[in-house]
N, C-alpha and C. Protein backbone atom coordinates (compact mmCIF):
# COMPACT_ATOMS: atom_id res chain seq x y z
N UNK A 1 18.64 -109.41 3.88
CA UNK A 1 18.47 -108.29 2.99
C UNK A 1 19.46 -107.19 3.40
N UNK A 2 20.06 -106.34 2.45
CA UNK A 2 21.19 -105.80 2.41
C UNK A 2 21.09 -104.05 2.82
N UNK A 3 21.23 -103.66 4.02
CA UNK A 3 20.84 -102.57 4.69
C UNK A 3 20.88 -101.25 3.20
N UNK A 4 19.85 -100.26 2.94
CA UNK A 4 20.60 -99.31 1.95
C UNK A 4 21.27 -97.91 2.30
N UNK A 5 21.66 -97.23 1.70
CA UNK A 5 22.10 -96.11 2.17
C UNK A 5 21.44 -95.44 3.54
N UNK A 6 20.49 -94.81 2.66
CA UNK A 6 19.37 -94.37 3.89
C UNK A 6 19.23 -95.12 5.20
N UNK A 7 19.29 -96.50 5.36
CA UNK A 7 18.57 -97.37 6.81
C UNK A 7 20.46 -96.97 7.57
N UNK A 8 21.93 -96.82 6.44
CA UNK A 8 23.00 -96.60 7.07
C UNK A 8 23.37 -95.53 8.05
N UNK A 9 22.07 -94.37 6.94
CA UNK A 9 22.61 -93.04 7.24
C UNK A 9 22.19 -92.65 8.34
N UNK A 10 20.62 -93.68 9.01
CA UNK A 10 20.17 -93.79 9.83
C UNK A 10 20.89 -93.79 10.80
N UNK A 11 20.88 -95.00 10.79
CA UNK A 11 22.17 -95.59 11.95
C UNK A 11 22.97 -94.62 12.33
N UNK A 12 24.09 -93.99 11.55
CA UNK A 12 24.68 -93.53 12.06
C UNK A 12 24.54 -92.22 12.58
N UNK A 13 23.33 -91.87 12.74
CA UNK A 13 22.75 -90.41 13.04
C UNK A 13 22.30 -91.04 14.67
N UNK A 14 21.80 -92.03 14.67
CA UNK A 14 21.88 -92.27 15.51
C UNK A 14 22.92 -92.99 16.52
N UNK A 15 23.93 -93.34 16.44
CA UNK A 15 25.12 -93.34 16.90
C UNK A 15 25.78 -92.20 17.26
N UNK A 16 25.75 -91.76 16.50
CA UNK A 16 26.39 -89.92 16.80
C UNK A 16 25.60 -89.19 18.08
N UNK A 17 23.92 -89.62 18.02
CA UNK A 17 23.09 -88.70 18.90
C UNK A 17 23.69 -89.27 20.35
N UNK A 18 23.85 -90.62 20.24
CA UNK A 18 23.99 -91.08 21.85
C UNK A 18 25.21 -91.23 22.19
N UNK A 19 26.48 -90.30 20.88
CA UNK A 19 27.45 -89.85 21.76
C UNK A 19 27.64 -88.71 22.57
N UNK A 20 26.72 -87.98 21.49
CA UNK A 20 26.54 -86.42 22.08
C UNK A 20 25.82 -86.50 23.29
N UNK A 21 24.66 -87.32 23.43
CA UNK A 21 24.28 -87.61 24.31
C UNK A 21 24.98 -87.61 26.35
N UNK A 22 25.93 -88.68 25.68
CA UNK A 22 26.50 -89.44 26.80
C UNK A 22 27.34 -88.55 27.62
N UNK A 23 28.33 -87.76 25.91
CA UNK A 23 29.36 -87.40 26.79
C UNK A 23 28.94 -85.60 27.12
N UNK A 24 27.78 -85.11 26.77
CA UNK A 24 26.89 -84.10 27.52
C UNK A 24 26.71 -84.66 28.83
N UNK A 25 26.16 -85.55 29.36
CA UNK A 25 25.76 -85.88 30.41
C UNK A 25 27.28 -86.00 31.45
N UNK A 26 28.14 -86.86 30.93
CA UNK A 26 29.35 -87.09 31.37
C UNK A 26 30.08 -85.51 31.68
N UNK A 27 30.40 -84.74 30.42
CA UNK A 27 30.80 -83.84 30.52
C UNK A 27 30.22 -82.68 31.60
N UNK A 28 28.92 -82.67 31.79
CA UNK A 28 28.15 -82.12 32.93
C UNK A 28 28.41 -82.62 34.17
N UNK A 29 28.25 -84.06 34.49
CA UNK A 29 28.86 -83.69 35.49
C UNK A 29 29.85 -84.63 36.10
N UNK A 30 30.92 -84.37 35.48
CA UNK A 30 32.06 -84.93 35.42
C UNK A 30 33.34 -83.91 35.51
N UNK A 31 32.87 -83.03 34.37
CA UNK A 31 33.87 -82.54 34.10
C UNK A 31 34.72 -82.47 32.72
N UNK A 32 34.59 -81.78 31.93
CA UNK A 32 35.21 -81.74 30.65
C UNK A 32 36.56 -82.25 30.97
N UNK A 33 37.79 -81.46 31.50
CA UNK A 33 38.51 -82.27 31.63
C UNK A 33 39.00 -83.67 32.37
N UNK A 34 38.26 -84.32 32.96
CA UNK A 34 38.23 -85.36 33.78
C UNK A 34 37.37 -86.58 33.14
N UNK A 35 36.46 -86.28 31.82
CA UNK A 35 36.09 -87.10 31.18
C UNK A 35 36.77 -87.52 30.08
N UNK A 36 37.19 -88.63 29.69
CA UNK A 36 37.93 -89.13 29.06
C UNK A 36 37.27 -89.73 27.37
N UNK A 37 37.89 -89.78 26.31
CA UNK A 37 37.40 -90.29 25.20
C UNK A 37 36.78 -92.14 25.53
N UNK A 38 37.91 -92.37 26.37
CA UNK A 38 37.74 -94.35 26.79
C UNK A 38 36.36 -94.21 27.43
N UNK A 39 36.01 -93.34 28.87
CA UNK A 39 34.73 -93.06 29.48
C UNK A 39 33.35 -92.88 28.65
N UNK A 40 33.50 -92.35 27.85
CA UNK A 40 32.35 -91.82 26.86
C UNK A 40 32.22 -92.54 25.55
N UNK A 41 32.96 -93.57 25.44
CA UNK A 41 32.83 -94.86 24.49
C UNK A 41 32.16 -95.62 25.57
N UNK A 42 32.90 -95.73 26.61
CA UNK A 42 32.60 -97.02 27.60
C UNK A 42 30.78 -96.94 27.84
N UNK A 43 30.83 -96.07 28.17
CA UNK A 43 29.21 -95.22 28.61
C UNK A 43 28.23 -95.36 27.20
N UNK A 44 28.55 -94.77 26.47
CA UNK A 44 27.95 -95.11 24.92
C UNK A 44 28.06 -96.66 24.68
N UNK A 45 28.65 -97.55 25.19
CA UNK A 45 28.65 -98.90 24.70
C UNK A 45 29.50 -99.00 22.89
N UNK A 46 30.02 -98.62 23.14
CA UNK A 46 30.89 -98.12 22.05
C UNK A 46 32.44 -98.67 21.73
N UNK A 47 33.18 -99.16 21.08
CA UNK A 47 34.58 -98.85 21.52
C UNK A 47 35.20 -97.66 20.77
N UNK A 48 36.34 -97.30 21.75
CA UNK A 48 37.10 -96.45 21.37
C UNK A 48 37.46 -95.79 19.73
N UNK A 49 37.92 -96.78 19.30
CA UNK A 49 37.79 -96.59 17.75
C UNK A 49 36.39 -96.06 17.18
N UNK A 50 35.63 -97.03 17.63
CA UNK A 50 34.70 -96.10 16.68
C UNK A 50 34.38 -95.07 16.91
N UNK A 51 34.14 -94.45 18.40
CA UNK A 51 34.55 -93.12 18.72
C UNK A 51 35.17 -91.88 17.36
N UNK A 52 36.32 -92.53 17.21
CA UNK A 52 36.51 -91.67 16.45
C UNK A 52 36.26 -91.58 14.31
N UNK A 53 35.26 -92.39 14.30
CA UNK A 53 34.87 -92.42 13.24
C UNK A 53 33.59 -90.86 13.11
N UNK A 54 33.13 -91.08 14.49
CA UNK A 54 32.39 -89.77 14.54
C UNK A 54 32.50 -88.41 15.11
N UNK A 55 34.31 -88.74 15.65
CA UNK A 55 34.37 -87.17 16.16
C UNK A 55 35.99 -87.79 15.84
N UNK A 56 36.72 -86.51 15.61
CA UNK A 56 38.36 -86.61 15.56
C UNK A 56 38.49 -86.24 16.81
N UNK A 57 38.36 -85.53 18.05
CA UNK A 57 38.86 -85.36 19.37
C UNK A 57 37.77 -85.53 20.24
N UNK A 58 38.31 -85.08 21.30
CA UNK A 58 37.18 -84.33 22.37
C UNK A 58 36.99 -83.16 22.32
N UNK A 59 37.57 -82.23 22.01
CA UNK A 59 37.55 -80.55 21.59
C UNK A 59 36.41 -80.86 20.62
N UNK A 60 36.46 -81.62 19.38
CA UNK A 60 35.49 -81.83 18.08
C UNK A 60 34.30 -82.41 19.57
N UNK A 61 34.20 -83.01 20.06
CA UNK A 61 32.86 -83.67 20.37
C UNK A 61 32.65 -82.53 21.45
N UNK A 62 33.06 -81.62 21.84
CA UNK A 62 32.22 -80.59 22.90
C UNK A 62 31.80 -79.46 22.42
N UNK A 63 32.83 -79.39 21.17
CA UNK A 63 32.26 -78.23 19.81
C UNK A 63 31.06 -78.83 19.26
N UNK A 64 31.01 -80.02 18.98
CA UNK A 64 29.36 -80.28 18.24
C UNK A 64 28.15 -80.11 18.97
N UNK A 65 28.69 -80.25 20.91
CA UNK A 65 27.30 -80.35 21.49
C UNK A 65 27.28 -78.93 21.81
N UNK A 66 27.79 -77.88 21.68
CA UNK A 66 27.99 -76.69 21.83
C UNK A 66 26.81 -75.76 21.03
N UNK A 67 27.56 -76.58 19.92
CA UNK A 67 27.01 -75.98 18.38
C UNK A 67 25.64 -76.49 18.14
N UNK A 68 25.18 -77.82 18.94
CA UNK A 68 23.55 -77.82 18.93
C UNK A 68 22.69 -77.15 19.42
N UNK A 69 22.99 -77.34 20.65
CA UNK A 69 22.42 -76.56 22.06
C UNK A 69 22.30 -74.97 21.82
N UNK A 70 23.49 -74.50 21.29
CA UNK A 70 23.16 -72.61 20.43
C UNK A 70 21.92 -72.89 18.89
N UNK A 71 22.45 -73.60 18.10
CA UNK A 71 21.59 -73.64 17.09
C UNK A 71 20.07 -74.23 17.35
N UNK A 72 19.91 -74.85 18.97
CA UNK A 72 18.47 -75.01 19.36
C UNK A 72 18.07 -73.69 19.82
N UNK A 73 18.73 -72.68 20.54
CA UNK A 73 18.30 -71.72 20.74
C UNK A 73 17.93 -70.42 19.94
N UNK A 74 18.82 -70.47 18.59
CA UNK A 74 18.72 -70.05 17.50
C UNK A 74 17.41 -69.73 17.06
N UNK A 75 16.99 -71.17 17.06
CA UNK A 75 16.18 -71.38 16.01
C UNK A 75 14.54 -70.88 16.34
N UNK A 76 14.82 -70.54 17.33
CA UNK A 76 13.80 -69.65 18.08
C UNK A 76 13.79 -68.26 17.88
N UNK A 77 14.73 -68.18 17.80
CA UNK A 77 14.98 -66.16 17.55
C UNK A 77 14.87 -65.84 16.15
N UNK A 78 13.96 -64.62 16.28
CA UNK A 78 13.41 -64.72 14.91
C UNK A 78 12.83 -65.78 13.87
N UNK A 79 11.71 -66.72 14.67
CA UNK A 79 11.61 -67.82 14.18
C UNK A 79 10.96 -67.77 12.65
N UNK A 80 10.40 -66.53 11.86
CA UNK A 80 10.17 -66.70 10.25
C UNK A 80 11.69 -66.34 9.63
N UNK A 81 12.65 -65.71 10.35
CA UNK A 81 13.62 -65.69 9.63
C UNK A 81 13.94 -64.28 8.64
N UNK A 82 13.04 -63.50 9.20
CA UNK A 82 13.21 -62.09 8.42
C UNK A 82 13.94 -61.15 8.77
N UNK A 83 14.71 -61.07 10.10
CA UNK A 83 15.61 -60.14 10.70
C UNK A 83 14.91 -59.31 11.54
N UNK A 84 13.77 -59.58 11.71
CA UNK A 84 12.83 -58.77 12.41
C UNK A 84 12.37 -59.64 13.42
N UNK A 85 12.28 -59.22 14.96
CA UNK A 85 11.65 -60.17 15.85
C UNK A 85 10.49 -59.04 16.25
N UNK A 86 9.40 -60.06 15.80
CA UNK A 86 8.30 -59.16 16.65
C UNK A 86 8.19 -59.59 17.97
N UNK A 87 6.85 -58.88 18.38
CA UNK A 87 6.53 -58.74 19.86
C UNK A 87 6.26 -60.71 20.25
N UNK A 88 5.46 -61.35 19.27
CA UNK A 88 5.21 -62.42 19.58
C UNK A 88 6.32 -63.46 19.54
N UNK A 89 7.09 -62.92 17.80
CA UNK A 89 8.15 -64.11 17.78
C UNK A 89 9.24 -63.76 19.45
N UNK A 90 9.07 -62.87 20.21
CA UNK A 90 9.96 -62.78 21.36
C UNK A 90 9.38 -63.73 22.56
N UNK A 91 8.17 -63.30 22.41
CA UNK A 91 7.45 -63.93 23.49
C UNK A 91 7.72 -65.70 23.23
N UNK A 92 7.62 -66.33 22.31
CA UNK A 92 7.83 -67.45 21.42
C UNK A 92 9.40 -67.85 22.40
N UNK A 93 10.46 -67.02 22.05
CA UNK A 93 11.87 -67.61 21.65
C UNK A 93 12.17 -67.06 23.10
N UNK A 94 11.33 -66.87 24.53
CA UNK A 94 10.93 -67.07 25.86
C UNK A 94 10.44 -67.85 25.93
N UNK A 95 9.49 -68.74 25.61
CA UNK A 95 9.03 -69.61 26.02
C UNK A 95 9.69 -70.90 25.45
N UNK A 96 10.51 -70.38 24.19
CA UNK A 96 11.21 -71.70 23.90
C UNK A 96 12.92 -72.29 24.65
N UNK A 97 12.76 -70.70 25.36
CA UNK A 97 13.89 -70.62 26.31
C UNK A 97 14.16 -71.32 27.43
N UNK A 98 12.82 -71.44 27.63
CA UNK A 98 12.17 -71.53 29.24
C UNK A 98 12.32 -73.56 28.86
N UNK A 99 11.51 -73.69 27.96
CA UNK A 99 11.44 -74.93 27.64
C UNK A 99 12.81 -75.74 27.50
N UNK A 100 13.87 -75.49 26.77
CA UNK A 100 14.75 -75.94 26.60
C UNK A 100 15.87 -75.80 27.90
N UNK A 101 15.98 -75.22 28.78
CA UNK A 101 16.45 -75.01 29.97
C UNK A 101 16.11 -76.26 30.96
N UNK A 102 14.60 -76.39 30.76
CA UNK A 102 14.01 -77.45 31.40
C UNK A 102 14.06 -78.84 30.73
N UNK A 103 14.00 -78.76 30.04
CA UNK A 103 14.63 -80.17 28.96
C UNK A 103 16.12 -80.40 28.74
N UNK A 104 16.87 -79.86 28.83
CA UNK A 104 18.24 -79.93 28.40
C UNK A 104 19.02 -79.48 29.82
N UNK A 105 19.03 -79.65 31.45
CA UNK A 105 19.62 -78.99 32.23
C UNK A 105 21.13 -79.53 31.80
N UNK A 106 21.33 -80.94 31.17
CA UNK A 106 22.89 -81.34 31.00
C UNK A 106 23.75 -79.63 30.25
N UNK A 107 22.91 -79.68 29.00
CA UNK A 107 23.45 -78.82 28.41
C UNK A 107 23.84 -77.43 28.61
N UNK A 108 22.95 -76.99 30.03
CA UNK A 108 23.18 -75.73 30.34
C UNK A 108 24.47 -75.60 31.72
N UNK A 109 24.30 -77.06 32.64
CA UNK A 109 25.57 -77.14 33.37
C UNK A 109 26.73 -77.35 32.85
N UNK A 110 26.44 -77.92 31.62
CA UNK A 110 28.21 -77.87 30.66
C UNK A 110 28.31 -76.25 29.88
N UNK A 111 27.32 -75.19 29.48
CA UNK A 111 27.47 -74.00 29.02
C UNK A 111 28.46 -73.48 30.21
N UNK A 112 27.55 -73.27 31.59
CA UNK A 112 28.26 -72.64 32.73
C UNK A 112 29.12 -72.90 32.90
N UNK A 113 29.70 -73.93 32.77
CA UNK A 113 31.28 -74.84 33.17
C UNK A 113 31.69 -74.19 32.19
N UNK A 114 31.69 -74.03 31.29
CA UNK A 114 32.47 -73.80 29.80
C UNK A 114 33.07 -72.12 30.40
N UNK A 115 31.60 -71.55 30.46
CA UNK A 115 31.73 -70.22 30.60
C UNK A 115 33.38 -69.67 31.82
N UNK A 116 32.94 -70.52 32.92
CA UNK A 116 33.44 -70.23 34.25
C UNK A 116 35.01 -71.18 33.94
N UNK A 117 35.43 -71.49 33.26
CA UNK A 117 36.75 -72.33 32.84
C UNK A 117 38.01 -71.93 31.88
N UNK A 118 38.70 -70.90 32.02
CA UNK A 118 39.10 -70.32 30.88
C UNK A 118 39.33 -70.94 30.19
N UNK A 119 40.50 -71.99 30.60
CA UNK A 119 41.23 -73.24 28.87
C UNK A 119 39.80 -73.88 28.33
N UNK A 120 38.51 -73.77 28.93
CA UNK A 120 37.88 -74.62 28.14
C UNK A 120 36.75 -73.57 27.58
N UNK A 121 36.87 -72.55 27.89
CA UNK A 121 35.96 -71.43 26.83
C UNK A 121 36.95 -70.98 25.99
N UNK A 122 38.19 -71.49 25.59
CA UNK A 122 39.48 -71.21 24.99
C UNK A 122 38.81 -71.88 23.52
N UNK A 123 38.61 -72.97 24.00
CA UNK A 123 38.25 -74.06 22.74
C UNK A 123 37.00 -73.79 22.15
N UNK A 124 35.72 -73.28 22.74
CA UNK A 124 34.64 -73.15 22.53
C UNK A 124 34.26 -71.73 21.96
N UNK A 125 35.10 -70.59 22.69
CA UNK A 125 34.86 -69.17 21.82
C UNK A 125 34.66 -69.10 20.80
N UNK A 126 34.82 -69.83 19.37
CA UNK A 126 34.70 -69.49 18.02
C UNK A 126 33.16 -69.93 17.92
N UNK A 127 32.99 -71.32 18.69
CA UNK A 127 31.63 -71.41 18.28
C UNK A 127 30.09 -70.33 18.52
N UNK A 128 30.21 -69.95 19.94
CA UNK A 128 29.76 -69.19 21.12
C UNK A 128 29.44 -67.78 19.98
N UNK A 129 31.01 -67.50 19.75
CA UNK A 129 31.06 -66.13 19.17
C UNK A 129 30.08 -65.60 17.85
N UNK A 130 29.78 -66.57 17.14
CA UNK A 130 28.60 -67.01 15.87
C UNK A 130 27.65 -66.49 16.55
N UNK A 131 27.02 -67.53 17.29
CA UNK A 131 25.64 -67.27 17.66
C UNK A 131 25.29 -66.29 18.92
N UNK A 132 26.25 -65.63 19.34
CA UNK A 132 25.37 -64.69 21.09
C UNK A 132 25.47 -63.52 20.02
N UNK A 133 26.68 -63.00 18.95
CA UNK A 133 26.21 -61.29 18.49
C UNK A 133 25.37 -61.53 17.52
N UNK A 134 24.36 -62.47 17.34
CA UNK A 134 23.51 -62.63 16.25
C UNK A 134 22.47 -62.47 16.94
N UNK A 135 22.05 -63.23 18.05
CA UNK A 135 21.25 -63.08 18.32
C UNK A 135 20.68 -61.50 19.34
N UNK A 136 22.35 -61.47 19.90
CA UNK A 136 22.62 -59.72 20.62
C UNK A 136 21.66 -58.97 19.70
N UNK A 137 21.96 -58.68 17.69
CA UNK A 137 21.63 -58.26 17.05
C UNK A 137 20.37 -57.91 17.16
N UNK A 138 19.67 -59.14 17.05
CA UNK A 138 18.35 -59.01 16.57
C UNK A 138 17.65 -58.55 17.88
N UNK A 139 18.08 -58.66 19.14
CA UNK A 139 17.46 -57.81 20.27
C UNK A 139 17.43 -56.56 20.30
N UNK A 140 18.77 -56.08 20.15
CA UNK A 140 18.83 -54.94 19.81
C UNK A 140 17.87 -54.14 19.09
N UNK A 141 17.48 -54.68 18.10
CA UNK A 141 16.79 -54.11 16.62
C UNK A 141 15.36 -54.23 16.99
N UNK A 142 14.96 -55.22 17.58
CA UNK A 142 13.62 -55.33 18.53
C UNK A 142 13.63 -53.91 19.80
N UNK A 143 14.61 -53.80 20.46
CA UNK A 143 14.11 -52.75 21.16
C UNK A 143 14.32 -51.32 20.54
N UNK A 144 15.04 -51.33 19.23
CA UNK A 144 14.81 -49.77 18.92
C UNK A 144 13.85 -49.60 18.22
N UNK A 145 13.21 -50.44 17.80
CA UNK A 145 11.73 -50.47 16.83
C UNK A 145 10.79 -50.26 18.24
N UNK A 146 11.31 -50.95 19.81
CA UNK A 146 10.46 -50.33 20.64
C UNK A 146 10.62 -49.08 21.11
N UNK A 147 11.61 -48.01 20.82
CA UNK A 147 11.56 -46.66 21.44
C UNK A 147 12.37 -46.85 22.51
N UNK A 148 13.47 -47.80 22.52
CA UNK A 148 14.25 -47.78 24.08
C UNK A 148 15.53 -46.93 23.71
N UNK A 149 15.76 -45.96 24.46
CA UNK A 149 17.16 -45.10 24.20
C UNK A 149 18.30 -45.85 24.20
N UNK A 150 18.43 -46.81 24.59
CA UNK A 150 19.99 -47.71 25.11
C UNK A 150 19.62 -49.24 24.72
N UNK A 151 19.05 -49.60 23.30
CA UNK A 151 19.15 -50.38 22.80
C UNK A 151 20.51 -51.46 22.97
N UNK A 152 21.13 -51.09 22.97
CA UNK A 152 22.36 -51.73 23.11
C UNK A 152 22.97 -52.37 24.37
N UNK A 153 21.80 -51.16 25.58
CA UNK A 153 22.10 -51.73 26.88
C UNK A 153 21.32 -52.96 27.10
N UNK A 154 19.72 -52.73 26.31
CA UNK A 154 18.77 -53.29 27.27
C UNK A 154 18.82 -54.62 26.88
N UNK A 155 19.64 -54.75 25.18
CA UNK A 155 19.99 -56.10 24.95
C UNK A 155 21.01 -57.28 25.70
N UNK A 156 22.19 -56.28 26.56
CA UNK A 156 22.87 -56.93 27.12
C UNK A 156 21.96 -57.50 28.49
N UNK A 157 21.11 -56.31 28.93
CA UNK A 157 20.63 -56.63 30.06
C UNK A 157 19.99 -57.75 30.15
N UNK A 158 19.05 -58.11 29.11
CA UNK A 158 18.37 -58.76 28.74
C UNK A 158 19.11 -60.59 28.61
N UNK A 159 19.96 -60.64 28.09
CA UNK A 159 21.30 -61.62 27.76
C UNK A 159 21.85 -62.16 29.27
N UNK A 160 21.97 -61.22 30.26
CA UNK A 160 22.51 -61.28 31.41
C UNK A 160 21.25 -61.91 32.54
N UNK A 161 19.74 -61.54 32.25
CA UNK A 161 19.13 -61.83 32.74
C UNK A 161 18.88 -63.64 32.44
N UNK A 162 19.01 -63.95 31.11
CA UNK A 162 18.61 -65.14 30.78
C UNK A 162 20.09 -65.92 31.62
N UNK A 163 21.00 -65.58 31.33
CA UNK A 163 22.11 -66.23 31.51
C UNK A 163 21.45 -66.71 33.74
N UNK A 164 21.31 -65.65 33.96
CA UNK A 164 21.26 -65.25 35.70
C UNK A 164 20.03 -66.13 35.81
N UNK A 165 18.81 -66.23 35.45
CA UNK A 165 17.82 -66.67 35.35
C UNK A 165 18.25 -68.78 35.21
N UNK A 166 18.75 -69.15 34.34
CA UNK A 166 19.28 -70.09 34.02
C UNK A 166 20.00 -70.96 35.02
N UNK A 167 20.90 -70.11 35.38
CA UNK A 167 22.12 -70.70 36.12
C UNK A 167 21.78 -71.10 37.53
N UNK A 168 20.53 -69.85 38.00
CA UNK A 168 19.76 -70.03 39.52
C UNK A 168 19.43 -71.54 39.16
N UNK A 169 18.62 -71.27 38.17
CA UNK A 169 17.58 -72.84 37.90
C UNK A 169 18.39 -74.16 38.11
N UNK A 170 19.22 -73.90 36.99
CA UNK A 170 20.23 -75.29 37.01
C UNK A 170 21.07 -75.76 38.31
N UNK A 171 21.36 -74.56 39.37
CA UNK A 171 21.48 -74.68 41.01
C UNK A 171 20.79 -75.34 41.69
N UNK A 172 19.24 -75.06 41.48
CA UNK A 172 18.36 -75.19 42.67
C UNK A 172 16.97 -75.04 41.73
N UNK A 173 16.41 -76.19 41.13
CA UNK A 173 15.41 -76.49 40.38
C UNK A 173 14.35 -76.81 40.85
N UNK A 174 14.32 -77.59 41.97
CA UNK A 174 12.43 -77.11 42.48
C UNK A 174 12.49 -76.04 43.48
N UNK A 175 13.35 -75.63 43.90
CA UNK A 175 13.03 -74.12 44.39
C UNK A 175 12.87 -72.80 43.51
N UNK A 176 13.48 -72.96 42.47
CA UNK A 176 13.52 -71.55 41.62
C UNK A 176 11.76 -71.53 40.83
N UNK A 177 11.62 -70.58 41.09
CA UNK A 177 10.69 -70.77 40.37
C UNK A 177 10.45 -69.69 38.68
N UNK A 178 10.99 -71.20 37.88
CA UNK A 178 10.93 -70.65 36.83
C UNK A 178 9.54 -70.32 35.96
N UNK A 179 8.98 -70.10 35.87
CA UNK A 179 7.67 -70.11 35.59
C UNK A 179 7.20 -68.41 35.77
N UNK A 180 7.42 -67.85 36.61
CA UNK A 180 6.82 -66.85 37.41
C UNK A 180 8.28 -65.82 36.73
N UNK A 181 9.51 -66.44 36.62
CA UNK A 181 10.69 -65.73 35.67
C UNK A 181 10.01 -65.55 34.64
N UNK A 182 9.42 -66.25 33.81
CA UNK A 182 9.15 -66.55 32.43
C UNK A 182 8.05 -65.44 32.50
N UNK A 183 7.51 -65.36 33.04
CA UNK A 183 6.35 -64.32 32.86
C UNK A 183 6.81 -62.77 33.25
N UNK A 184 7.39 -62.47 33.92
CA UNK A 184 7.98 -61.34 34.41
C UNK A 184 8.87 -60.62 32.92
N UNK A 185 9.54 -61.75 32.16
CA UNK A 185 10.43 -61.20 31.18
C UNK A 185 9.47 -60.48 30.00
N UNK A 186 8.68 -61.95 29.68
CA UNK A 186 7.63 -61.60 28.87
C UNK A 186 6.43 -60.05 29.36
N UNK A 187 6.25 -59.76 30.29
CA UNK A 187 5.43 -58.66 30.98
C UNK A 187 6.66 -57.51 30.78
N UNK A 188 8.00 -57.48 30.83
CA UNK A 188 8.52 -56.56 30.99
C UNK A 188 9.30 -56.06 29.49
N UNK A 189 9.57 -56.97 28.78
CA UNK A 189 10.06 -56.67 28.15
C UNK A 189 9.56 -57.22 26.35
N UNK A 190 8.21 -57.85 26.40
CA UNK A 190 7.28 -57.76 25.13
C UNK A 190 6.40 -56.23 25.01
């Protein structure tokens, strides 16, 4: 019986996931530049060619896992979507912070690498640049609806803490104790 669109479209959603997959993992800890398109077919069980049926480069395949990993975090902030984050949807898009940090450490040792690499936050800035003043935004707008004079600071502060908070973790993960972070943000700043 003759596969139909849909069982195709399947497939290839899933082909795509366990490239992003692979070469997240690879790219973490490997090394963006030291991982190769041949490596991340090889690893995917893949060949080369078809590789590129689902990505035209490697720049395209570190931009897509880029662009998930922000649009998972996204999708937390302001989760009804009104431009307004209340006290809870914050508390929420902390705990969905907290969660995805702990589920995804590939993705946050390839953010840091990205970050700490100039030629390779070269390639990635356009994506990055979308989603941190959007979400900058809506912090912002949350703390002047709270009465904070330096809205503008407490959002960066805030940005700097997650980033600092993160990066400990992804260092040194059963020592950090994230949990006791998670509550401190939420106590200090809901």
């Amino acid at each position: 019986m003759p596969r139909t669109e849909a069982q195709f479209e399947e497939i290839r959603e899933q082909r795509r996931s366990q490239i992003l997959d692979t070469a997240l993992e690879l790219f973490a800890n490997e090394g963006y530049f030291t991982t190769s398109i041949s490596r991340i077919a090889e690893k995917a069980g893949i060949s080369k060619g078809l590789m590129y049926n689902y990505f035209e480069s490697k720049e395209d395949l570190v931009m897509a896992i880029i662009d998930k990993g922000m649009a998972m975090l996204m999708e937390s902030v302001d989760a009804d979507q009104d431009g307004i984050l209340s006290p809870n949807e914050f508390e929420f898009h902390v705990d969905e912070n907290f969660r995805i940090l702990k589920e995804f450490p590939h993705f946050w040792k390839l953010y840091f690498a990205i970050l700490m690499q100039p030629e390779v936050y070269k390639l990635m800035h356009r994506k990055m640049a979308v989603h941190i003043p959007r979400q900058r935004a809506i912090f912002e707008e949350y703390f002047v609806r709270k009465g904070v004079a330096d809205a503008e600071a407490e959002a960066l502060y805030l940005d700097a803490l997650f980033d600092g908070i993160s990066m400990n973790f992804i260092m040194n993960p059963e020592a950090f104790p994230l949990d006791k972070m998670k509550e401190m943000i939420i106590k200090r700043f809901k």
